[in-house]
Protein backbone atom coordinates (compact mmCIF):
# COMPACT_ATOMS: atom_id res chain seq x y z
CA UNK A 1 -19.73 -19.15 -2.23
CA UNK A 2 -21.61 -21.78 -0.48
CA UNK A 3 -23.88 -23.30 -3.44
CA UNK A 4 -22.99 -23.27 -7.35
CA UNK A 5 -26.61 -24.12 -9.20
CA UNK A 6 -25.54 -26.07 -12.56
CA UNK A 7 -28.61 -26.07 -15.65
CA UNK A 8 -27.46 -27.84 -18.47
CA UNK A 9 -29.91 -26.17 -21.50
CA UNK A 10 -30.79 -27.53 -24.61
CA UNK A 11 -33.25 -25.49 -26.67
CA UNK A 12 -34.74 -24.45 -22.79
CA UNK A 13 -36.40 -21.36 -24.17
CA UNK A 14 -39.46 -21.77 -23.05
CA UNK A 15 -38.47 -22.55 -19.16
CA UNK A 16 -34.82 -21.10 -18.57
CA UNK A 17 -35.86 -17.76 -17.93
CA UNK A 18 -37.95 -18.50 -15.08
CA UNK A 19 -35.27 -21.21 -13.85
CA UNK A 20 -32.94 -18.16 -13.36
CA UNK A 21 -35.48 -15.67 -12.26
CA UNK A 22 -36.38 -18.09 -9.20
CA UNK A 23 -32.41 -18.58 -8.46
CA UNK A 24 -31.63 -14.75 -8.35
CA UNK A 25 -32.74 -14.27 -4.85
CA UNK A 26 -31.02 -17.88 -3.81
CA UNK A 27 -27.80 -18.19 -1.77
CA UNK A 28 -25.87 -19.65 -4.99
CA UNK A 29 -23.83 -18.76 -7.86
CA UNK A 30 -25.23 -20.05 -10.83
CA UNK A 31 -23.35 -21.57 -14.35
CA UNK A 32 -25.40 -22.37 -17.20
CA UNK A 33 -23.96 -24.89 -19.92
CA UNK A 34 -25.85 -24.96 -23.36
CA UNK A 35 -25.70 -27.95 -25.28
CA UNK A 36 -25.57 -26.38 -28.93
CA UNK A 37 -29.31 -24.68 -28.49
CA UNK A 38 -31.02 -23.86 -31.67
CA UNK A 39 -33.46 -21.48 -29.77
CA UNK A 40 -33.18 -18.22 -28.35
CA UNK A 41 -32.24 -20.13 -25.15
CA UNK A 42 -28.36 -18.50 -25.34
CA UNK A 43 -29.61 -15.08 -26.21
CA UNK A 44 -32.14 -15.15 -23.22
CA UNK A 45 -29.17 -16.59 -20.54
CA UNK A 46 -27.04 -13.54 -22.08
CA UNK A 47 -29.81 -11.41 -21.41
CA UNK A 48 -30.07 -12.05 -18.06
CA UNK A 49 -26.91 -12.22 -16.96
CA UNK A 50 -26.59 -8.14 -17.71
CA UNK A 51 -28.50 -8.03 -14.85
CA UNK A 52 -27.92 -10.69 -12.47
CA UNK A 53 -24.51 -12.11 -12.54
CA UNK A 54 -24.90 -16.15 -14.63
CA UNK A 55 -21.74 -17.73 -16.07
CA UNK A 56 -22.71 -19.12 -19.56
CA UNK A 57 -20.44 -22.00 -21.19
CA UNK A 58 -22.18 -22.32 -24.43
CA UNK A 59 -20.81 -25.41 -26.25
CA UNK A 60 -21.17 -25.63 -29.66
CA UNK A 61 -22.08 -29.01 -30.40
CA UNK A 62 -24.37 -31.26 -27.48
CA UNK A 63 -21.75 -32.85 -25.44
CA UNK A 64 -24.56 -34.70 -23.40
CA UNK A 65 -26.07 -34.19 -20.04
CA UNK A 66 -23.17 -35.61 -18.13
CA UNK A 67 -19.95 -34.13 -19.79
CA UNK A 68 -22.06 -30.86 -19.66
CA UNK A 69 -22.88 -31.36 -15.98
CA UNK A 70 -18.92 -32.38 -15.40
CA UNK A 71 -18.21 -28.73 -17.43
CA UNK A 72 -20.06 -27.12 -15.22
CA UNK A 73 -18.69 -28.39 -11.38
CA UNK A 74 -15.06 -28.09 -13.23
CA UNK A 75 -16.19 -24.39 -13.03
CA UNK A 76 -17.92 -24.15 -9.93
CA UNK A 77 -16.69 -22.33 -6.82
CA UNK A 78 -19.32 -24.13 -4.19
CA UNK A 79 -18.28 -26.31 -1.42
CA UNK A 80 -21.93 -27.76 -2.50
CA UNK A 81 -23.14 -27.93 -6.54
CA UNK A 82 -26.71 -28.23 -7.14
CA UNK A 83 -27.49 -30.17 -10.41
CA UNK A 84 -30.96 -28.29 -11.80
CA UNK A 85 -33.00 -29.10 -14.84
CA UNK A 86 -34.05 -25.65 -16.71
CA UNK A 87 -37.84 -26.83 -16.00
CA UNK A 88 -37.28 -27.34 -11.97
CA UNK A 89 -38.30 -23.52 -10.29
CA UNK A 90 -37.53 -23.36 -7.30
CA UNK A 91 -39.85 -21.80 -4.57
CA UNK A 92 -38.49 -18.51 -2.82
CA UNK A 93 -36.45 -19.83 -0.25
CA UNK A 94 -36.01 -23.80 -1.71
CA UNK A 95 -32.05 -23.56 -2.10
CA UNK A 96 -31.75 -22.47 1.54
CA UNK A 97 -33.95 -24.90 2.61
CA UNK A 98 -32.12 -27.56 0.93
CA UNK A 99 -28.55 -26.28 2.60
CA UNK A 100 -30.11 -26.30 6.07
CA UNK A 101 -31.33 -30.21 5.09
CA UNK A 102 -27.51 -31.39 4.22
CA UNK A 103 -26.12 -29.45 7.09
CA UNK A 104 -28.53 -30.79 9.74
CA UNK A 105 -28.49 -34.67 8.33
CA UNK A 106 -24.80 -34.21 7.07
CA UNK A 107 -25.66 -35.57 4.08
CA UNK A 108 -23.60 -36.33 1.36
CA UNK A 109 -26.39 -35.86 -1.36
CA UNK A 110 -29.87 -33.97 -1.36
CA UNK A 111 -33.28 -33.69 -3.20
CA UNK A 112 -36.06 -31.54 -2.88
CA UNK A 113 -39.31 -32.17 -3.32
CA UNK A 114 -40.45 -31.79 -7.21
CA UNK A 115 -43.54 -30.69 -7.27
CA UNK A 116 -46.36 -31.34 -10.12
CA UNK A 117 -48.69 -29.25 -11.94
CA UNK A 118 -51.35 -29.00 -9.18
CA UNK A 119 -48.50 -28.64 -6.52
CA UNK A 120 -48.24 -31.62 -5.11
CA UNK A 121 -45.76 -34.03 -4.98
CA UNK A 122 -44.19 -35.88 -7.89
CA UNK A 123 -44.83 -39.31 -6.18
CA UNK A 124 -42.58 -41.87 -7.66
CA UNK A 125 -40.89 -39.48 -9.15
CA UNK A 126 -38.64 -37.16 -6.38
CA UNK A 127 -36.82 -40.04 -5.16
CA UNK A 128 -36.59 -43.93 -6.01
CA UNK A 129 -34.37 -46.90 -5.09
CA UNK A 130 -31.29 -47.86 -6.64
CA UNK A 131 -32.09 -49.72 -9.58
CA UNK A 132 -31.90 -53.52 -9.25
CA UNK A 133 -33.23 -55.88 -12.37
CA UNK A 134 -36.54 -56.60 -10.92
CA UNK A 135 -37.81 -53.48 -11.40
CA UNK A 136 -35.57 -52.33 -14.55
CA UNK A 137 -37.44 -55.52 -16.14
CA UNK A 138 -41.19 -54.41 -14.91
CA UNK A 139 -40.48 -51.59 -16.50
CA UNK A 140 -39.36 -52.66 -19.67
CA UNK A 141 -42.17 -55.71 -19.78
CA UNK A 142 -44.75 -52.77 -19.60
CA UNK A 143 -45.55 -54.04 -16.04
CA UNK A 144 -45.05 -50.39 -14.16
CA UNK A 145 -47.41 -49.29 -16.30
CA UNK A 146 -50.48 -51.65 -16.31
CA UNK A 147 -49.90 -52.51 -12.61
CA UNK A 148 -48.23 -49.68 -11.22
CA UNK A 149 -49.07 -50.80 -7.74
CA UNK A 150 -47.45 -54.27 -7.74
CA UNK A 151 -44.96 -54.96 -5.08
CA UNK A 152 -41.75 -54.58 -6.87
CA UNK A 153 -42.86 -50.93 -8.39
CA UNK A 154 -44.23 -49.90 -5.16
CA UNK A 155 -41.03 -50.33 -3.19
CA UNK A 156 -38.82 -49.01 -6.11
CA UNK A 157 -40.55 -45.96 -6.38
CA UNK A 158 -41.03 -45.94 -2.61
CA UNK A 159 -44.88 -45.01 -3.45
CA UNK A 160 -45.69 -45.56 0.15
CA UNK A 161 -43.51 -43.07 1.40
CA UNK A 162 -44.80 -39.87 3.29
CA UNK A 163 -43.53 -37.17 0.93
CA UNK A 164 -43.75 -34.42 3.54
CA UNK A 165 -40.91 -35.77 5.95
CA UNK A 166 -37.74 -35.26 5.72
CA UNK A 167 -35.80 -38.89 4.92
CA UNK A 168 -32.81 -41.01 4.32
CA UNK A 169 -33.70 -42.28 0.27
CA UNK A 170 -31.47 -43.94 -2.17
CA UNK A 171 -31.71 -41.74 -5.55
CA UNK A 172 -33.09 -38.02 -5.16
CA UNK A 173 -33.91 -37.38 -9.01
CA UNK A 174 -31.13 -35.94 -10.83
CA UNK A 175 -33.85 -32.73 -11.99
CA UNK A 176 -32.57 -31.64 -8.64
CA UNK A 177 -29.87 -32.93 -6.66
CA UNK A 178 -27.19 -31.37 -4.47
CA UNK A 179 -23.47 -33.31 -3.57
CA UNK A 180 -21.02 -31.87 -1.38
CA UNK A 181 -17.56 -31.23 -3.89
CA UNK A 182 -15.79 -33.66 -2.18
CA UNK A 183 -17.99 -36.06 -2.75
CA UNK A 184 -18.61 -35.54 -6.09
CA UNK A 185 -14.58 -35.19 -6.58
CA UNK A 186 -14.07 -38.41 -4.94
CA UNK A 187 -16.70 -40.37 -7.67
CA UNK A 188 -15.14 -38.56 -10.20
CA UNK A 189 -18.10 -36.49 -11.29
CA UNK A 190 -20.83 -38.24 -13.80
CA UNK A 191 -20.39 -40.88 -15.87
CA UNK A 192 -19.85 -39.61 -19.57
CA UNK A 193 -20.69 -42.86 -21.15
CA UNK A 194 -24.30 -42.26 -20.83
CA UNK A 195 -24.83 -40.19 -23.75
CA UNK A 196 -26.89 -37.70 -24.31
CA UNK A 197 -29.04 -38.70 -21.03
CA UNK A 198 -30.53 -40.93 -18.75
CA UNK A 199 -29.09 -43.07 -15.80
CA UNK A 200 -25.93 -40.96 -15.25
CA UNK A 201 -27.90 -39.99 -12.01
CA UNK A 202 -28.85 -43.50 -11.18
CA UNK A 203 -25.25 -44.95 -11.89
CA UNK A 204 -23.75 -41.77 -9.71
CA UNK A 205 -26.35 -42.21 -6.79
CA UNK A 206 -25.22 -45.97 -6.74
CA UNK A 207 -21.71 -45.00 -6.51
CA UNK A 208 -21.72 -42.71 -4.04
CA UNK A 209 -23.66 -45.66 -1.65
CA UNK A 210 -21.36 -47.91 -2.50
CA UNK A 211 -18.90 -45.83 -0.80
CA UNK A 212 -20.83 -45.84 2.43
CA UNK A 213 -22.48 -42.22 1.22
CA UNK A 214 -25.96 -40.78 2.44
CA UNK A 215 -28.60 -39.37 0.47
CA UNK A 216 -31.76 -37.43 2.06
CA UNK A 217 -35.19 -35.96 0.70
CA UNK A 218 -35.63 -32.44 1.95
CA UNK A 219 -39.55 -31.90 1.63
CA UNK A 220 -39.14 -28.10 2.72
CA UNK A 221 -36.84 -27.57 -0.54
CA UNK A 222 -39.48 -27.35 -3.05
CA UNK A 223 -39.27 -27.01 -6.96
CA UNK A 224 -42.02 -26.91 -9.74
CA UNK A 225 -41.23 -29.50 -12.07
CA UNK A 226 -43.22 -29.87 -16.07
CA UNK A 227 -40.43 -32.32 -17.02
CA UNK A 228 -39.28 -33.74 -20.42
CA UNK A 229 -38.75 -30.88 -21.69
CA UNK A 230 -34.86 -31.65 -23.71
CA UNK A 231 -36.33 -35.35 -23.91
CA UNK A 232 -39.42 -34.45 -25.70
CA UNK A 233 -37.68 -33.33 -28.60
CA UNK A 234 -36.45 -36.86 -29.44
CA UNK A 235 -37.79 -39.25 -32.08
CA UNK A 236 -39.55 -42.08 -30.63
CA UNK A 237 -36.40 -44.34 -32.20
CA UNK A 238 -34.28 -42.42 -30.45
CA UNK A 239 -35.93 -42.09 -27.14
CA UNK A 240 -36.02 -46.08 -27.31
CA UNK A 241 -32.37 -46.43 -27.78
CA UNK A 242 -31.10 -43.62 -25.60
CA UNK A 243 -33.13 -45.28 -22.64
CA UNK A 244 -32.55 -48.81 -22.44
CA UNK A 245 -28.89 -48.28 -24.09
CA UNK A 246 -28.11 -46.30 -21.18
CA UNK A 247 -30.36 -48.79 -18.82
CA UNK A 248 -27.73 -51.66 -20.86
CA UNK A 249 -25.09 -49.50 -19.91
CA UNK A 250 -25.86 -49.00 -16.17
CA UNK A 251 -26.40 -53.12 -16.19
CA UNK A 252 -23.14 -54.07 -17.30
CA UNK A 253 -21.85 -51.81 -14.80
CA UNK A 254 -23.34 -52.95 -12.10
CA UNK A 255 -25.16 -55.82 -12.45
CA UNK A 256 -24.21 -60.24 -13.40
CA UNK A 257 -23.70 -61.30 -16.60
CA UNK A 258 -26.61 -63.23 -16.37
CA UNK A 259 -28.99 -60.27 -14.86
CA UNK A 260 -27.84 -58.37 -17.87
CA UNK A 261 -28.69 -61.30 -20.12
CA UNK A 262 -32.30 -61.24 -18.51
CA UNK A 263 -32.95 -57.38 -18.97
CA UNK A 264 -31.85 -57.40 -22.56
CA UNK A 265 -34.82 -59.92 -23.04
CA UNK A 266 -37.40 -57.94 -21.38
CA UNK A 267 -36.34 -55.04 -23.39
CA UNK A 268 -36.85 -56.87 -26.47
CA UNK A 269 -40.46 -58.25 -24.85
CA UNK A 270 -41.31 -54.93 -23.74
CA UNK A 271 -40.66 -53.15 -27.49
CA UNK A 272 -42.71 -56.22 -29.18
CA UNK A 273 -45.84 -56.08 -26.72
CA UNK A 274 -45.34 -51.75 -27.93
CA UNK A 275 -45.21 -52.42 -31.22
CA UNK A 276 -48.27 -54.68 -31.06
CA UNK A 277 -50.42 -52.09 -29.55
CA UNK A 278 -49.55 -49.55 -31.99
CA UNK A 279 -50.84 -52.06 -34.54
CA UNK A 280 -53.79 -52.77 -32.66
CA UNK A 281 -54.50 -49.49 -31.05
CA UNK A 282 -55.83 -46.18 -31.84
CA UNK A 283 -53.40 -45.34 -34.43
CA UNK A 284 -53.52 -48.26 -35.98
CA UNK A 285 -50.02 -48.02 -37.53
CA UNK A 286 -49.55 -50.44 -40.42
CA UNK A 287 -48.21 -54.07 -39.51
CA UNK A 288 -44.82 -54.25 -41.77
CA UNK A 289 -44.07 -50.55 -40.93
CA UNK A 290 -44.14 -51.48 -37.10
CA UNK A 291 -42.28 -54.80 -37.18
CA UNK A 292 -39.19 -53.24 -38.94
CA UNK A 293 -39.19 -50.78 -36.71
CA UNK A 294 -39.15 -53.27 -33.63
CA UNK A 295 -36.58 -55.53 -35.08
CA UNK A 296 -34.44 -52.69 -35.95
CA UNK A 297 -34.84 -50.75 -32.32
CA UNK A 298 -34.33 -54.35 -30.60
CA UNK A 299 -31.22 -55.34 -33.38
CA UNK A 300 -29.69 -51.73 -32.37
CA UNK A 301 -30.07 -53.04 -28.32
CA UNK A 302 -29.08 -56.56 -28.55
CA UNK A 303 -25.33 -55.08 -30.12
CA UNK A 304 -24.94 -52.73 -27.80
């Protein structure tokens, strides 16, 4: 088999069924890993694999998006593995598309184009540049977000780019990306460290460049992406130290000491200027309540 598709599920009910229903006609085998699902998202995969032949490995406690990704490509028989969020369908024809892409600009690594609610394209989104601490500390300052057209966010997210040609880009999003098995062997897979997700893709992508690797955008491989969908489910505590403990992580990796010095305090800026505005703001959450909650969240960061 050419292609092995890899979805990693966690309580995916909602989406997985038409995530396999678009990959049935697709040149690909497909694996499924569940991450302990408290849904019907395991009965549904078992249901659909009596028709249409889907390897489940259901694990019974969340091993994280990395390990479970890792679980998967141990299993897969591809010469190519496509890495697919449950909530990426593709378009009839998008896997095929993508091969074509790889085998045409013999790339080691391949996204398609994500496409939003209204069909366009997720701009800023689909692909990005490797993260550097400029923009890891506009985003953490709040900057991206009240000035999401300043200089440093504009070439990160490459929000300039013409997102219907095909391109040579730095980081397709990991809600779709395709890496030839050698490659993939050669990094040794994702990084399990960043548990339970977030910046395994980022830390992988930078790998793989490191080693002289290319990564394209393939516009004609499209997907329909909601996103958030595992990620939702978090508590906002959580959310905050999943992120920027696995934004810490990919630092010390791959950044100074110094850098990583500098990003831990416009983490800690970033989650004060929140906290103010939820005392300030519409929900006018009570001043006491909000502080602890900073100093804890920032405490939690600063020892990690």
């Amino acid at each position: 088999m050419r292609c092995t598709a890899i979805i990693v599920t966690y309580n995916s009910a909602a989406s997985i069924r038409a995530c396999l229903e678009a990959l049935a006609g697709e040149p690909c085998e497909i694996i499924v890993v569940d991450n302990a699902s408290a849904d019907d998202t395991v009965p549904q995969v078992e249901e659909f694999s009596a028709l249409h032949p889907v390897r489940l490995i259901a694990n019974q406690k969340n091993a994280g998006f990395a390990a479970a990704v890792n679980q998967g490509v141990r299993d897969a028989g591809g010469e190519i593995v496509l890495i697919l969020n449950p909530d990426a369908i593709a378009e009839p024809g998008a896997v095929g598309a993508l091969l074509r892409c790889m085998d045409a600009t013999g790339a080691d690594a391949a996204g398609g184009a994500l496409l939003d609610e209204d069909g366009k394209p997720s701009r800023g989104f689909a692909f990005r540049r490797i993260a550097t601490l400029a923009p890891l500390a506009c985003e953490s300052l709040l900057i991206n977000q009240l000035w999401p057209r300043n200089q440093v966010n504009r070439k990160y997210r490459y929000l300039d780019a013409d997102y219907s040609r095909q391109q040579e880009v730095e980081q397709p999003a990991g809600a779709c990306l395709a890496v030839r098995r050698t490659m993939w062997d050669k990094l040794g897979g994702f990084d399990e460290q960043f548990f339970p997700v977030w910046f395994e893709d980022v830390d992988f992508c930078k790998r793989l460049r490191d080693q002289g690797g290319r990564t394209f955008y393939c516009p004609e491989a499209r997907f329909h992406h909601t996103g958030a969908h595992s990620v939702g489910q978090l508590s906002f505590r959580a959310r905050q130290i999943f992120w920027y403990g696995n934004m810490l992580l990919y630092a010390r990796k791959h950044f100074r000491h110094a850098e990583v010095t500098i990003l831990r305090l416009a983490i800690s800026g970033g989650m004060l200027v929140r906290s103010l505005a939820a005392v300030l703001g519409a929900r006018q959450r009570p001043l006491g309540e909000t502080l602890a909650a900073y100093w804890n969240i920032t405490a939690t960061i600063w020892k990690l």
